[in-house]
Each structure stands twice: as structure tokens, then as C-alpha cells.
N, C-alpha and C. Protein backbone atom coordinates (compact mmCIF):
# COMPACT_ATOMS: atom_id res chain seq x y z
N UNK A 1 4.53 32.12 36.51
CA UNK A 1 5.47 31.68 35.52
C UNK A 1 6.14 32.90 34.94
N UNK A 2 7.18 33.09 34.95
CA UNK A 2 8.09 34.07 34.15
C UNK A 2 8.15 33.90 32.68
N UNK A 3 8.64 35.25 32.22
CA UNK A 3 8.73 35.64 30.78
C UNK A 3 9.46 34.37 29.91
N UNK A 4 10.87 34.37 30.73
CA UNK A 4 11.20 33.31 30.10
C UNK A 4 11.16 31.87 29.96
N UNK A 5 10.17 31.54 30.55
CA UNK A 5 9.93 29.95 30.72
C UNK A 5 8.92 30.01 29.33
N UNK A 6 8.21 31.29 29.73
CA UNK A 6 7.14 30.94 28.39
C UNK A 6 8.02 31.28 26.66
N UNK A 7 8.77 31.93 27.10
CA UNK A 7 9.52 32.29 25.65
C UNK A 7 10.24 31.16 25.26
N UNK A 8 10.70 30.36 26.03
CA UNK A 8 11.50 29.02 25.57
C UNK A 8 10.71 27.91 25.35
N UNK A 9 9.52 27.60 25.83
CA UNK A 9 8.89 26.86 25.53
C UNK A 9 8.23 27.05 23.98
N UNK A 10 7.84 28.55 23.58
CA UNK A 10 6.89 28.57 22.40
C UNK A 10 8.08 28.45 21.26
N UNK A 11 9.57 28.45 21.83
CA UNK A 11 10.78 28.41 20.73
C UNK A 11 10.98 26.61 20.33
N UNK A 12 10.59 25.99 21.25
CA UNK A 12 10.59 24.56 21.57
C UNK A 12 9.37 24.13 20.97
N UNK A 13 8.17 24.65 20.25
CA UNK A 13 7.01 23.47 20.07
C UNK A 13 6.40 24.69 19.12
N UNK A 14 6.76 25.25 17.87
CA UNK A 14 6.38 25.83 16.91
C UNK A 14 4.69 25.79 16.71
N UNK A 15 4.23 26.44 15.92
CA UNK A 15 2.76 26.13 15.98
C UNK A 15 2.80 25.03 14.60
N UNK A 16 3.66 25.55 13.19
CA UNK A 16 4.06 24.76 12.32
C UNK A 16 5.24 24.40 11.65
N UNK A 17 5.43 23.24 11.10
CA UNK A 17 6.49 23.02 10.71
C UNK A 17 7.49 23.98 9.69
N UNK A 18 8.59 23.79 9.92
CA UNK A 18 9.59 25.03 9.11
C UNK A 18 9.33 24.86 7.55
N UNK A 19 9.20 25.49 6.67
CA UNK A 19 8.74 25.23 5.07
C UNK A 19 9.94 24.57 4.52
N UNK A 20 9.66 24.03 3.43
CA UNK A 20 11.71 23.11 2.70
C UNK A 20 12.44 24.39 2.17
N UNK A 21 11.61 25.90 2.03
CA UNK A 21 12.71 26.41 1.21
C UNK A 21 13.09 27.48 2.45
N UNK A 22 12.58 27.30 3.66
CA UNK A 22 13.31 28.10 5.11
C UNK A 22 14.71 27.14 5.25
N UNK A 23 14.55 25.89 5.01
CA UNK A 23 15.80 25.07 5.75
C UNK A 23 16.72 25.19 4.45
N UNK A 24 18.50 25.22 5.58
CA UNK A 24 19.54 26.09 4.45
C UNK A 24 20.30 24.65 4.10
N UNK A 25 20.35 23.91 3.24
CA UNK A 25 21.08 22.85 2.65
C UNK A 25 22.54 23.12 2.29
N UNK A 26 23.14 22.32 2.21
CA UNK A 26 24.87 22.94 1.26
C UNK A 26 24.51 22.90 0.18
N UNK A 27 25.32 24.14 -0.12
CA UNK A 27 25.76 24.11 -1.65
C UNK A 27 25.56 22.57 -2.21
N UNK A 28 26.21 21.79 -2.06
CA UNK A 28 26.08 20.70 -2.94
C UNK A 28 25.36 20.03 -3.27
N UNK A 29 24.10 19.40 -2.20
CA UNK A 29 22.76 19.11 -1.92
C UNK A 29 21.86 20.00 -2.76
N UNK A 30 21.81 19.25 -3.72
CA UNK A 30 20.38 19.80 -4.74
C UNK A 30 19.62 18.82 -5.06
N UNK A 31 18.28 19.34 -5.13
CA UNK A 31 16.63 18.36 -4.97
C UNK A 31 16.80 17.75 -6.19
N UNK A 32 16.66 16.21 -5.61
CA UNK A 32 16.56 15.10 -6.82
C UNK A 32 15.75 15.22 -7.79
N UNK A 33 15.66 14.82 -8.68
CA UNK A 33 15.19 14.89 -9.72
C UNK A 33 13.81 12.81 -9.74
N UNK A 34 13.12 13.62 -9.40
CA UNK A 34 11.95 12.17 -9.40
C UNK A 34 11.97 11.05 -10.70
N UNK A 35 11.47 9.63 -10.29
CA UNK A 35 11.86 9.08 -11.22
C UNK A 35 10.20 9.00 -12.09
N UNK A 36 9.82 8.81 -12.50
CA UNK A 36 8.63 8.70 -13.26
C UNK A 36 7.67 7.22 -12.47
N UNK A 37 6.47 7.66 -12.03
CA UNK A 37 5.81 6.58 -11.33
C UNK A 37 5.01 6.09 -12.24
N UNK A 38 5.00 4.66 -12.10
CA UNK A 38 3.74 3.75 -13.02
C UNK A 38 2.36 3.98 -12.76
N UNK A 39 1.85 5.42 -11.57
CA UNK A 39 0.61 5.63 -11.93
C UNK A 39 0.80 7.21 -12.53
N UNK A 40 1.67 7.61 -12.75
CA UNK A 40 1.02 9.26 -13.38
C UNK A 40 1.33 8.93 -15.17
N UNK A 41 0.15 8.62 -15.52
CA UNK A 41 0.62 8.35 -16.91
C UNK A 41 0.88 7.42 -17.71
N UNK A 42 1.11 6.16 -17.03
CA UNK A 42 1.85 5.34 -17.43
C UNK A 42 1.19 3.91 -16.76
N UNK A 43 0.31 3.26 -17.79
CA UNK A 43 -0.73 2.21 -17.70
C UNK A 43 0.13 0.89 -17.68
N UNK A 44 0.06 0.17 -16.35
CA UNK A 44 0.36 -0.86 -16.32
C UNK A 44 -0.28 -2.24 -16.82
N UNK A 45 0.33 -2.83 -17.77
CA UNK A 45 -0.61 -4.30 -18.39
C UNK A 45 -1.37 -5.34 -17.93
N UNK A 46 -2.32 -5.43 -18.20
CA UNK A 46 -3.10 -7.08 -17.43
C UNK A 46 -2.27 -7.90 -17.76
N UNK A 47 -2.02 -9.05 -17.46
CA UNK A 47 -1.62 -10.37 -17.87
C UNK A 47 -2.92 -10.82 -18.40
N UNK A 48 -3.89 -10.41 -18.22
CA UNK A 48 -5.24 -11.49 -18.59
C UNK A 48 -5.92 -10.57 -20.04
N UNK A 49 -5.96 -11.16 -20.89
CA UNK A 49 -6.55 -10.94 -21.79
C UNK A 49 -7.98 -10.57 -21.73
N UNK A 50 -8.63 -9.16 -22.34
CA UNK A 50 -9.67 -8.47 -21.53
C UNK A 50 -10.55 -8.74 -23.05
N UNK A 51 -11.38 -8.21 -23.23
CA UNK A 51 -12.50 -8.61 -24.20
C UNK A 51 -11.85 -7.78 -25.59
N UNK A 52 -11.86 -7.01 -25.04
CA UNK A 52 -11.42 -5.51 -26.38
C UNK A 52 -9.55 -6.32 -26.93
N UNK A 53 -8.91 -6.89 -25.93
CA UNK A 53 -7.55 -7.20 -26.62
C UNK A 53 -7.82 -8.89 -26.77
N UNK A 54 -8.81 -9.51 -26.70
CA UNK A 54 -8.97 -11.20 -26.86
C UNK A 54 -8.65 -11.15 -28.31
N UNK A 55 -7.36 -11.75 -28.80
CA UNK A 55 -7.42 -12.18 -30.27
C UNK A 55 -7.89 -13.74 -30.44
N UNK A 56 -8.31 -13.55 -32.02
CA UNK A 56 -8.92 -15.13 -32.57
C UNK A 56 -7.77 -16.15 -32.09
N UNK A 57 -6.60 -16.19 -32.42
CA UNK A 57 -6.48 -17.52 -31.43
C UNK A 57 -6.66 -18.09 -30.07
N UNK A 58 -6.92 -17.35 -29.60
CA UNK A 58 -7.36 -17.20 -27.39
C UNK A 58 -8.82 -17.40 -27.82
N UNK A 59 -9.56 -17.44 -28.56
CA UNK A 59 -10.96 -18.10 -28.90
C UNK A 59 -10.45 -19.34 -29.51
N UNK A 60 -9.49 -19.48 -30.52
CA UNK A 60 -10.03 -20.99 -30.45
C UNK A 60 -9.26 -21.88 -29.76
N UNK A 61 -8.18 -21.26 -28.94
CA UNK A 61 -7.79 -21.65 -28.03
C UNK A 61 -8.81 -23.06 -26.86
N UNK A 62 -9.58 -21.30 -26.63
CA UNK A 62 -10.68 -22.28 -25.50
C UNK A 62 -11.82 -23.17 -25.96
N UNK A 63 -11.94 -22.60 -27.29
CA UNK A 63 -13.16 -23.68 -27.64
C UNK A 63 -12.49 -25.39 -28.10
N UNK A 64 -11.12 -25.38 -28.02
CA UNK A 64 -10.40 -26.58 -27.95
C UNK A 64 -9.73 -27.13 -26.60
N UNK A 65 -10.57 -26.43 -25.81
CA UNK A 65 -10.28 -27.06 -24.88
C UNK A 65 -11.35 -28.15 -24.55
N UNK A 66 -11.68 -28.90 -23.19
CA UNK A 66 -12.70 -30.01 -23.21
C UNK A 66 -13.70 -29.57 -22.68
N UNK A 67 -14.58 -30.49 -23.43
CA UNK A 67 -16.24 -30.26 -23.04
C UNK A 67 -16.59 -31.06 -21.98
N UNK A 68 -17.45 -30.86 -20.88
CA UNK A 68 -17.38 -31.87 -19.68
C UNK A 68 -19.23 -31.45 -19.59
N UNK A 69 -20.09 -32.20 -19.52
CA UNK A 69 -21.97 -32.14 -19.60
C UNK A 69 -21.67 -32.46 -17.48
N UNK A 70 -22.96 -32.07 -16.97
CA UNK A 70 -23.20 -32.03 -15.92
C UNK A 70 -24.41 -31.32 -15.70
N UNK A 71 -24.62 -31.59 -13.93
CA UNK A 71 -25.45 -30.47 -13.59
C UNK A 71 -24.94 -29.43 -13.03
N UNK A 72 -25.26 -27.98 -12.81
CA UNK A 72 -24.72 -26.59 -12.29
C UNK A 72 -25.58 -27.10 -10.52
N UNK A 73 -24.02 -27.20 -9.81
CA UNK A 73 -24.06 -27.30 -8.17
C UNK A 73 -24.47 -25.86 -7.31
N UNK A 74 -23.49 -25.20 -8.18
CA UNK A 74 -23.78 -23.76 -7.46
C UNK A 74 -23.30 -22.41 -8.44
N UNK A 75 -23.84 -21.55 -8.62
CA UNK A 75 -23.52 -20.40 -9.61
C UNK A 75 -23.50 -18.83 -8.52
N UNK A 76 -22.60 -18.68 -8.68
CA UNK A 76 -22.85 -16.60 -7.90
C UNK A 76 -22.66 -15.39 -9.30
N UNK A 77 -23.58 -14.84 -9.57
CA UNK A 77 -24.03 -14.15 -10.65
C UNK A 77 -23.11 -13.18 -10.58
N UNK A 78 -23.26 -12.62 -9.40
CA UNK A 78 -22.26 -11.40 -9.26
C UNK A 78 -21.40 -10.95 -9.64
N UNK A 79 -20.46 -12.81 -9.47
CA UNK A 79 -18.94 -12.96 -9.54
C UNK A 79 -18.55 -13.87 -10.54
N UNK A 80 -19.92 -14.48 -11.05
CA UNK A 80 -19.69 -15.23 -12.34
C UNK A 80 -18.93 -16.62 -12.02
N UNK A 81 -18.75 -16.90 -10.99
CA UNK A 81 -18.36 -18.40 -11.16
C UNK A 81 -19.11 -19.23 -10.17
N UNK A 82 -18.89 -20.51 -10.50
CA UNK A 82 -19.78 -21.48 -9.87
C UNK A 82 -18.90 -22.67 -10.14
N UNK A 83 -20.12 -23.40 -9.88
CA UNK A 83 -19.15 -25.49 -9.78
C UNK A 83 -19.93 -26.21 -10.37
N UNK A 84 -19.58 -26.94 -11.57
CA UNK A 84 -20.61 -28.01 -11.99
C UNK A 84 -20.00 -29.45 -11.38
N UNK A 85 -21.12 -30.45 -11.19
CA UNK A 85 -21.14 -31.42 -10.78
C UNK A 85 -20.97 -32.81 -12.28
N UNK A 86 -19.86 -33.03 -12.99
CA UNK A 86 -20.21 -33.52 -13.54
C UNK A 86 -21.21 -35.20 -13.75
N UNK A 87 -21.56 -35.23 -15.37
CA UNK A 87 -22.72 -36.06 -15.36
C UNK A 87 -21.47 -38.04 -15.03
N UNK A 88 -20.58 -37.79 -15.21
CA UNK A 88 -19.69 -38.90 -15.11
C UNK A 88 -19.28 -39.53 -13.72
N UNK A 89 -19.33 -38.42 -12.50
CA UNK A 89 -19.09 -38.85 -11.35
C UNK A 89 -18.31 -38.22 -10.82
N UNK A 90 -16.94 -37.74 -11.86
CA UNK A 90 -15.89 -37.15 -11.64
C UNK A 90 -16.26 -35.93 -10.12
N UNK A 91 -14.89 -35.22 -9.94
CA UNK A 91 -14.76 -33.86 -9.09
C UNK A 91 -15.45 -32.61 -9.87
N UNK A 92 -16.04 -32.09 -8.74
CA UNK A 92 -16.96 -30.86 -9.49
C UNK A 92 -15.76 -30.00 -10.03
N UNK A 93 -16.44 -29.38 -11.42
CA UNK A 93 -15.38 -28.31 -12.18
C UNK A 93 -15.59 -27.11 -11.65
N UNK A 94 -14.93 -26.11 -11.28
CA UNK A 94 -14.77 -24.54 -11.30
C UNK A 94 -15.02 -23.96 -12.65
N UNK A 95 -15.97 -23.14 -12.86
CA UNK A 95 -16.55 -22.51 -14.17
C UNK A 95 -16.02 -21.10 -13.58
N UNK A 96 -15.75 -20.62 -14.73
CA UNK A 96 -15.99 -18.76 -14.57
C UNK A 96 -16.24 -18.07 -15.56
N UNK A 97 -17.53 -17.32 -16.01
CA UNK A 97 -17.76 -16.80 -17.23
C UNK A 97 -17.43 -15.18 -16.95
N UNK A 98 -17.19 -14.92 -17.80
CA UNK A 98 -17.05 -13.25 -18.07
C UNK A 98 -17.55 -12.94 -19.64
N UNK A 99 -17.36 -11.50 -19.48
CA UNK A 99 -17.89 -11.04 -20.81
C UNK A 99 -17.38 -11.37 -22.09
């Protein structure tokens, strides 16, 4: 193999890429200015009301909601919800407790 097969090839397949401030831009082309991302800094909201922000009306909210007696069909501790079977006959309810 000759000199120059190998000299054109190592000009063709760099070992690394050229750095951003080697490559020559125009004059006019200047680096944008970033917009601010919703993770550096900047805490995006639950929709769900968490223990520390539950206000007194979202308590008595739920304690006005309905009471339904049964037996517990199935419970997963883990994940905190389960299915009661109510004592009336009805369709089993979806429970989910949290803290």
C-alpha cells in the first residue's frame, strides 16, 4: 500500500470528532441562547393532592363521600389498593389507601 492511500484514508475517518469552537460559523450565526427546562430548578406540580398540601376541605370532602360495609376480596399492601366485595350484592369497590 502506498503513502498516499494511507494518508487519505486517516484524512477521511478522524480518530475524533472536530470540537464546536474548531468549526468556523458566519458572522451572523451566534449560539442560541437556551430556554429554561422544567427539570433544572423548576418543580413541576402534582395534580393530586399529597399529605403535606391536603387542605381541610379535601378531608371533608371525602369523609362526605359514601360509606359502603363489605368484606375485603383482595388487598396488595405494597400498593395499597384492593377490592371490597360489598355486604349488599352490589359490584366489588376499588379501595386505595395512602398516607
Amino acid at each position: 500500500m502506498s503513502s498516499e492511500a494511507t494518508s487519505s484514508a486517516s484524512q477521511q475517518s478522524p480518530s475524533s470528532p472536530p470540537s464546536p469552537s474548531s468549526l468556523h460559523l458566519p458572522e451572523n450565526r451566534r449560539a442560541r441562547d437556551r430556554s429554561p427546562s422544567p427539570l433544572r430548578g423548576y418543580l413541576i406540580p402534582s395534580p393530586l393532592p399529597t399529605r403535606r398540601t391536603r387542605t381541610f376541605s379535601a378531608t371533608v370532602r371525602a369523609s362526605e363521600g359514601p360509606v359502603y360495609k363489605g368484606v375485603c376480596k383482595c388487598f396488595c399492601r405494597s400498593k395499597g389498593h384492593g377490592f371490597i366485595t360489598p355486604a349488599d350484592g352490589g359490584p366489588d369497590i376499588f379501595v386505595h389507601i395512602s398516607e
